[in-house]
N, C-alpha and C. Protein backbone atom coordinates (compact mmCIF):
# COMPACT_ATOMS: atom_id res chain seq x y z
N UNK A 1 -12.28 7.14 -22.78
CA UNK A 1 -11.77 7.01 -21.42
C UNK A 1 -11.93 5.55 -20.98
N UNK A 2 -10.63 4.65 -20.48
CA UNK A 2 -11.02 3.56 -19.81
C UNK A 2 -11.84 3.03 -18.61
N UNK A 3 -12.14 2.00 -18.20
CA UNK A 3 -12.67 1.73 -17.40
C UNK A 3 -11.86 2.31 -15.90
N UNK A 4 -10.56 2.02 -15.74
CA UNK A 4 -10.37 2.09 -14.50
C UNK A 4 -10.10 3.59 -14.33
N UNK A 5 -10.08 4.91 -15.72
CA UNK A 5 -10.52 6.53 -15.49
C UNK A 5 -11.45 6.71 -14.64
N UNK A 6 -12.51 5.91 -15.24
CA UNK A 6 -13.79 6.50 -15.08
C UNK A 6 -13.92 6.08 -13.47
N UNK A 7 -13.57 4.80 -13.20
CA UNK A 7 -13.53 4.50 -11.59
C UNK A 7 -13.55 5.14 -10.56
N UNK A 8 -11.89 5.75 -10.87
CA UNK A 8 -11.51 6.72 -10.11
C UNK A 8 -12.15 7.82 -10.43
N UNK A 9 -12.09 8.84 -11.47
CA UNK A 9 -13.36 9.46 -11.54
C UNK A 9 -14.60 9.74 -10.63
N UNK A 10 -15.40 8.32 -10.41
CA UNK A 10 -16.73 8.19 -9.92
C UNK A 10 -15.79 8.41 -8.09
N UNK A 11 -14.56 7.78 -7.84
CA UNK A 11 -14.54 7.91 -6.36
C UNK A 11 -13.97 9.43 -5.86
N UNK A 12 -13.54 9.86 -6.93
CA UNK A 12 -13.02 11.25 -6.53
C UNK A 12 -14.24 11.73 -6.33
N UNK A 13 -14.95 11.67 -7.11
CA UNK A 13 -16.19 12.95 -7.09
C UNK A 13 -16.81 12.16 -5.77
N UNK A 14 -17.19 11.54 -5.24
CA UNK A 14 -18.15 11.05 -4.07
C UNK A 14 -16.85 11.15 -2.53
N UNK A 15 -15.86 10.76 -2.97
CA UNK A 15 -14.82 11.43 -1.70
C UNK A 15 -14.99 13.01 -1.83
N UNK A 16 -15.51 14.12 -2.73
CA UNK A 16 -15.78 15.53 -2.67
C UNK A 16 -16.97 15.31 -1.71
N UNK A 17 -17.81 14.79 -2.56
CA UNK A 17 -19.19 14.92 -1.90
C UNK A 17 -19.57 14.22 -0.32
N UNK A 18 -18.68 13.39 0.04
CA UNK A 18 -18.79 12.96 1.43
C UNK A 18 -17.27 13.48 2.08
N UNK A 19 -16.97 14.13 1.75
CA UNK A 19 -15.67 14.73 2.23
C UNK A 19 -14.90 13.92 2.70
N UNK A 20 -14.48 13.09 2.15
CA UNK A 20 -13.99 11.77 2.30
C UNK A 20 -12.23 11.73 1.92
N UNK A 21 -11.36 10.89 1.89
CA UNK A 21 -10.17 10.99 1.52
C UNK A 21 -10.26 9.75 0.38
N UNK A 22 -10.71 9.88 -0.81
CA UNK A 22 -10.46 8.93 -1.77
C UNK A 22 -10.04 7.44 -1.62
N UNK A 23 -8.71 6.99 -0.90
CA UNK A 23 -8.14 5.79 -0.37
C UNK A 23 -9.19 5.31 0.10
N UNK A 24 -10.08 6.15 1.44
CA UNK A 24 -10.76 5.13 2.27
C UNK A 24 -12.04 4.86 1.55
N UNK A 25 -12.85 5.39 0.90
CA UNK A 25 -14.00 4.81 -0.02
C UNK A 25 -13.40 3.94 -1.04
N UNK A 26 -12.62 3.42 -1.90
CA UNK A 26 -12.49 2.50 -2.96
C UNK A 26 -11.58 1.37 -2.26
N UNK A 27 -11.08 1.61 -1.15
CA UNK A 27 -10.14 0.98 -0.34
C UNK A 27 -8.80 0.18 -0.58
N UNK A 28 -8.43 1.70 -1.35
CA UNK A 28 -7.55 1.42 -1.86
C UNK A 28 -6.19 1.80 -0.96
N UNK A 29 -4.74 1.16 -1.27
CA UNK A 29 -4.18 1.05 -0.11
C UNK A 29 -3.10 2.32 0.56
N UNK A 30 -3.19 2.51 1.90
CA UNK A 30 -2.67 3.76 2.14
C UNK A 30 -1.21 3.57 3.01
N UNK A 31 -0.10 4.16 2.10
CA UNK A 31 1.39 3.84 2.39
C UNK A 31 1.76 5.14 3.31
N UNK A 32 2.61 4.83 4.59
CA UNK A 32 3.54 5.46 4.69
C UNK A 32 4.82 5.14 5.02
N UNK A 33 5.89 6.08 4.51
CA UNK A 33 6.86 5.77 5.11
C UNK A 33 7.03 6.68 6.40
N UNK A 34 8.25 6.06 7.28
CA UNK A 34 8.66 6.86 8.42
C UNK A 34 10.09 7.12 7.94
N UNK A 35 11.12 8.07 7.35
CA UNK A 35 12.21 8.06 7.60
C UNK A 35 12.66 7.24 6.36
N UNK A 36 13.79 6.15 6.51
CA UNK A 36 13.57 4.98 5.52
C UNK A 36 13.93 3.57 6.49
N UNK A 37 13.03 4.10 7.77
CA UNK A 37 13.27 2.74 8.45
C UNK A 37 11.95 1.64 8.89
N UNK A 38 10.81 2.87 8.58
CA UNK A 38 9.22 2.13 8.54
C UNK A 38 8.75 2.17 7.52
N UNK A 39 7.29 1.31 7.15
CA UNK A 39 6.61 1.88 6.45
C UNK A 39 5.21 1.30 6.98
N UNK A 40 4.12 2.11 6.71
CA UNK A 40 3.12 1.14 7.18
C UNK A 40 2.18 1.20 6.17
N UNK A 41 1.25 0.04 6.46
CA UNK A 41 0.26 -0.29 4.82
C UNK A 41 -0.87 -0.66 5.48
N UNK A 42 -2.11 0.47 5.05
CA UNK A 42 -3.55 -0.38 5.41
C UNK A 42 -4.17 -0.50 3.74
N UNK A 43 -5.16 -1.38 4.01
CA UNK A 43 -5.80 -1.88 3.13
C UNK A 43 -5.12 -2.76 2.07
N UNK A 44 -4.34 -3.90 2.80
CA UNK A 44 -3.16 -4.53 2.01
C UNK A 44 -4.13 -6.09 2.59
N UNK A 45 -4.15 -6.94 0.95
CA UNK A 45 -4.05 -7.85 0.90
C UNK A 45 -3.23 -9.00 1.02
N UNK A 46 -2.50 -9.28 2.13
CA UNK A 46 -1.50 -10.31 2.30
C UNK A 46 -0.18 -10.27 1.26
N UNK A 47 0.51 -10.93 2.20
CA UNK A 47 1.94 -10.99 1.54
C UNK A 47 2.70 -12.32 0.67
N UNK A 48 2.70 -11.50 -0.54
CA UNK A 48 2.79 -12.47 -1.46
C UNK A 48 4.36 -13.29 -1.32
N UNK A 49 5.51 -12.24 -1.02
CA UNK A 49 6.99 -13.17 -0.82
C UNK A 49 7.56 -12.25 0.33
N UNK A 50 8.37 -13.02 0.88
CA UNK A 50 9.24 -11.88 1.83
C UNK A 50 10.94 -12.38 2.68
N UNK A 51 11.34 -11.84 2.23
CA UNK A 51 12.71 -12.17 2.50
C UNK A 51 13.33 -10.92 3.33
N UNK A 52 14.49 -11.10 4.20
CA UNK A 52 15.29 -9.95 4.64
C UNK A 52 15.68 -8.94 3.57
N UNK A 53 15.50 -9.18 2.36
CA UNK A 53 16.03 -7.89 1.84
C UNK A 53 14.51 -7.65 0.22
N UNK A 54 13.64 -8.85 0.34
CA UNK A 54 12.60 -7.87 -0.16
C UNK A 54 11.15 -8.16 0.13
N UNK A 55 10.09 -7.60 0.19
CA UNK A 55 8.88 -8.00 0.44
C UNK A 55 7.62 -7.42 -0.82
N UNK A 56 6.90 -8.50 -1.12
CA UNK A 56 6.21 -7.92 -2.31
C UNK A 56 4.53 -8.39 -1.09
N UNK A 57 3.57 -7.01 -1.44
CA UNK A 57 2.78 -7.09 -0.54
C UNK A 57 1.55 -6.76 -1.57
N UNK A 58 0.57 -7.66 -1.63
CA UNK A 58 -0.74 -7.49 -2.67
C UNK A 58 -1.26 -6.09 -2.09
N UNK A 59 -1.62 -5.70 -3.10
CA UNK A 59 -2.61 -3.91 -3.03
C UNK A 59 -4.18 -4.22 -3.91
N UNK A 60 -4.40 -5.20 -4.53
CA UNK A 60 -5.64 -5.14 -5.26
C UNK A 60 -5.31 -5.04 -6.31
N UNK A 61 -5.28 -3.81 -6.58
CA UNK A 61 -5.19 -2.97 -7.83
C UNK A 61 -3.56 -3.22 -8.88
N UNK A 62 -2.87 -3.59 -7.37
CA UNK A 62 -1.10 -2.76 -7.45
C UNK A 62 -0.51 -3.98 -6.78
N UNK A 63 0.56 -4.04 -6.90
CA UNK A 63 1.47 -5.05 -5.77
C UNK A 63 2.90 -4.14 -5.02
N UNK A 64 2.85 -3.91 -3.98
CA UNK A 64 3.74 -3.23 -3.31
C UNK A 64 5.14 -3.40 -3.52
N UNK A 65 6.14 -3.55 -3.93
CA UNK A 65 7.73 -4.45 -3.77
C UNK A 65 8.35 -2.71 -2.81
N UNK A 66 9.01 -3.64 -1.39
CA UNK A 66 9.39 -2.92 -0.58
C UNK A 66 11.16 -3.59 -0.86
N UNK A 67 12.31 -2.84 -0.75
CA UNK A 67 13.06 -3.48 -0.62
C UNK A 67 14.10 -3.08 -0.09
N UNK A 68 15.14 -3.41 0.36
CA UNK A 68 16.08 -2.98 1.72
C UNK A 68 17.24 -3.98 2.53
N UNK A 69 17.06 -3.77 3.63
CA UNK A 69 18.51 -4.47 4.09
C UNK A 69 17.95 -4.81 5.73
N UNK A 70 17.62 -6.24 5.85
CA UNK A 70 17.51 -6.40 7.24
C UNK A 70 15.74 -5.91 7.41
N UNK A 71 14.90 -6.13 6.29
CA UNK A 71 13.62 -5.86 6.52
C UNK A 71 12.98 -6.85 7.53
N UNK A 72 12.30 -6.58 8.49
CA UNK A 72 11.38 -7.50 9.34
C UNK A 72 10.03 -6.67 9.58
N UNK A 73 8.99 -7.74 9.23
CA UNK A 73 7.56 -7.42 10.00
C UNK A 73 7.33 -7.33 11.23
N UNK A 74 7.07 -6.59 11.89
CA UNK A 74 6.93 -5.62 13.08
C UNK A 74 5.20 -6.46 13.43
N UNK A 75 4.47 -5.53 12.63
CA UNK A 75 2.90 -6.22 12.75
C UNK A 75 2.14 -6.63 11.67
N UNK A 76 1.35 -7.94 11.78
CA UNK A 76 0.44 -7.54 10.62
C UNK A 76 -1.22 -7.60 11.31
N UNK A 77 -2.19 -7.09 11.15
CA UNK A 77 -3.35 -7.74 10.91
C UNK A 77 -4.44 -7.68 9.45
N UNK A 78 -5.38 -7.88 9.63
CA UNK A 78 -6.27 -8.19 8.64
C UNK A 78 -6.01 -7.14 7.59
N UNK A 79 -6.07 -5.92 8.04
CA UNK A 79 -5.94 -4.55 6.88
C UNK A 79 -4.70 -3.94 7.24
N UNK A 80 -4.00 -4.56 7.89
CA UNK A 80 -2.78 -3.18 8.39
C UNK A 80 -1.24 -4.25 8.77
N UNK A 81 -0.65 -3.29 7.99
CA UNK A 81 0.86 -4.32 8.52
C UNK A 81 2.01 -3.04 8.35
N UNK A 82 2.58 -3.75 9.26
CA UNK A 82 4.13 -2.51 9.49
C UNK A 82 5.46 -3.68 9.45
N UNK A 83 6.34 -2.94 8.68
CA UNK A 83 7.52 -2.97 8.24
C UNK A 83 8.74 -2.42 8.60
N UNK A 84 9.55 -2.78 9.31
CA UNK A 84 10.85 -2.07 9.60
C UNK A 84 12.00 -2.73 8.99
N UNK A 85 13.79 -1.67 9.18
CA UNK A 85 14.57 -2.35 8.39
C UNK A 85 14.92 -0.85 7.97
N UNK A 86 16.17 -0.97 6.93
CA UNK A 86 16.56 0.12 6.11
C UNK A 86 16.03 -0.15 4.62
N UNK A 87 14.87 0.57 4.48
CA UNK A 87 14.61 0.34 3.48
C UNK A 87 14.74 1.39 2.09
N UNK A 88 15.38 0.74 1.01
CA UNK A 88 16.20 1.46 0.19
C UNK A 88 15.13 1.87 -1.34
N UNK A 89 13.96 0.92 -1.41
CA UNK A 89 13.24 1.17 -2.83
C UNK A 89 12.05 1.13 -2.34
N UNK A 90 10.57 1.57 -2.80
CA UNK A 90 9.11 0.98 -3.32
C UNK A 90 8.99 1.50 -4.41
N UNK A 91 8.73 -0.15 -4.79
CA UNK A 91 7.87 0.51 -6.24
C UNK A 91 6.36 -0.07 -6.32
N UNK A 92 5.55 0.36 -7.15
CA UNK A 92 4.05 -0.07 -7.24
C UNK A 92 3.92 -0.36 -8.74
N UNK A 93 3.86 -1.97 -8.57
CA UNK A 93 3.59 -2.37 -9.89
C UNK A 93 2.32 -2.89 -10.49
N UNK A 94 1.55 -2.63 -11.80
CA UNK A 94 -0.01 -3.19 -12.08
C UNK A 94 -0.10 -4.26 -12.42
């Protein structure tokens, strides 16, 4: 088993045991979309490129690529940023 199994592994079992939601103990990052006209991202490390039609947003682990038509940042702060626009793809790349 690799290292980053066993990781997750160790956070699943302690999100059981503190009844926890996994994301928020390893802090790892939590996406939603609204529709396909929001999306919002906590636990996001800054934004690596961003243009009207794509935005690639650091995750740690992952790098976010949001992409669409007429995308604009709405908000960001330290852990949390929102995204609007018609947005047409995400993918999560390692």
């Amino acid at each position: 088993m690799d290292k980053n199994r066993k990781d997750l592994d160790l956070v699943s079992r302690a999100a059981d045991v503190f009844d926890l939601p996994a994301d928020v103990i390893a802090a790892l990052p939590h996406i939603e979309l609204i529709g396909g006209c929001q999306m919002l991202m906590n636990s996001h490390q800054g934004i690596l490129s961003y243009s009207r039609e794509a935005v690639d947003i650091n995750g740690g682990r992952l790098i976010v690529r949001v992409r669409g038509e007429e995308l604009e940042l709405m908000a960001m702060t330290g852990c949390e940023l929102r995204l609007k626009g018609k947005i047409t793809g995400l993918e999560l790349v390692r």
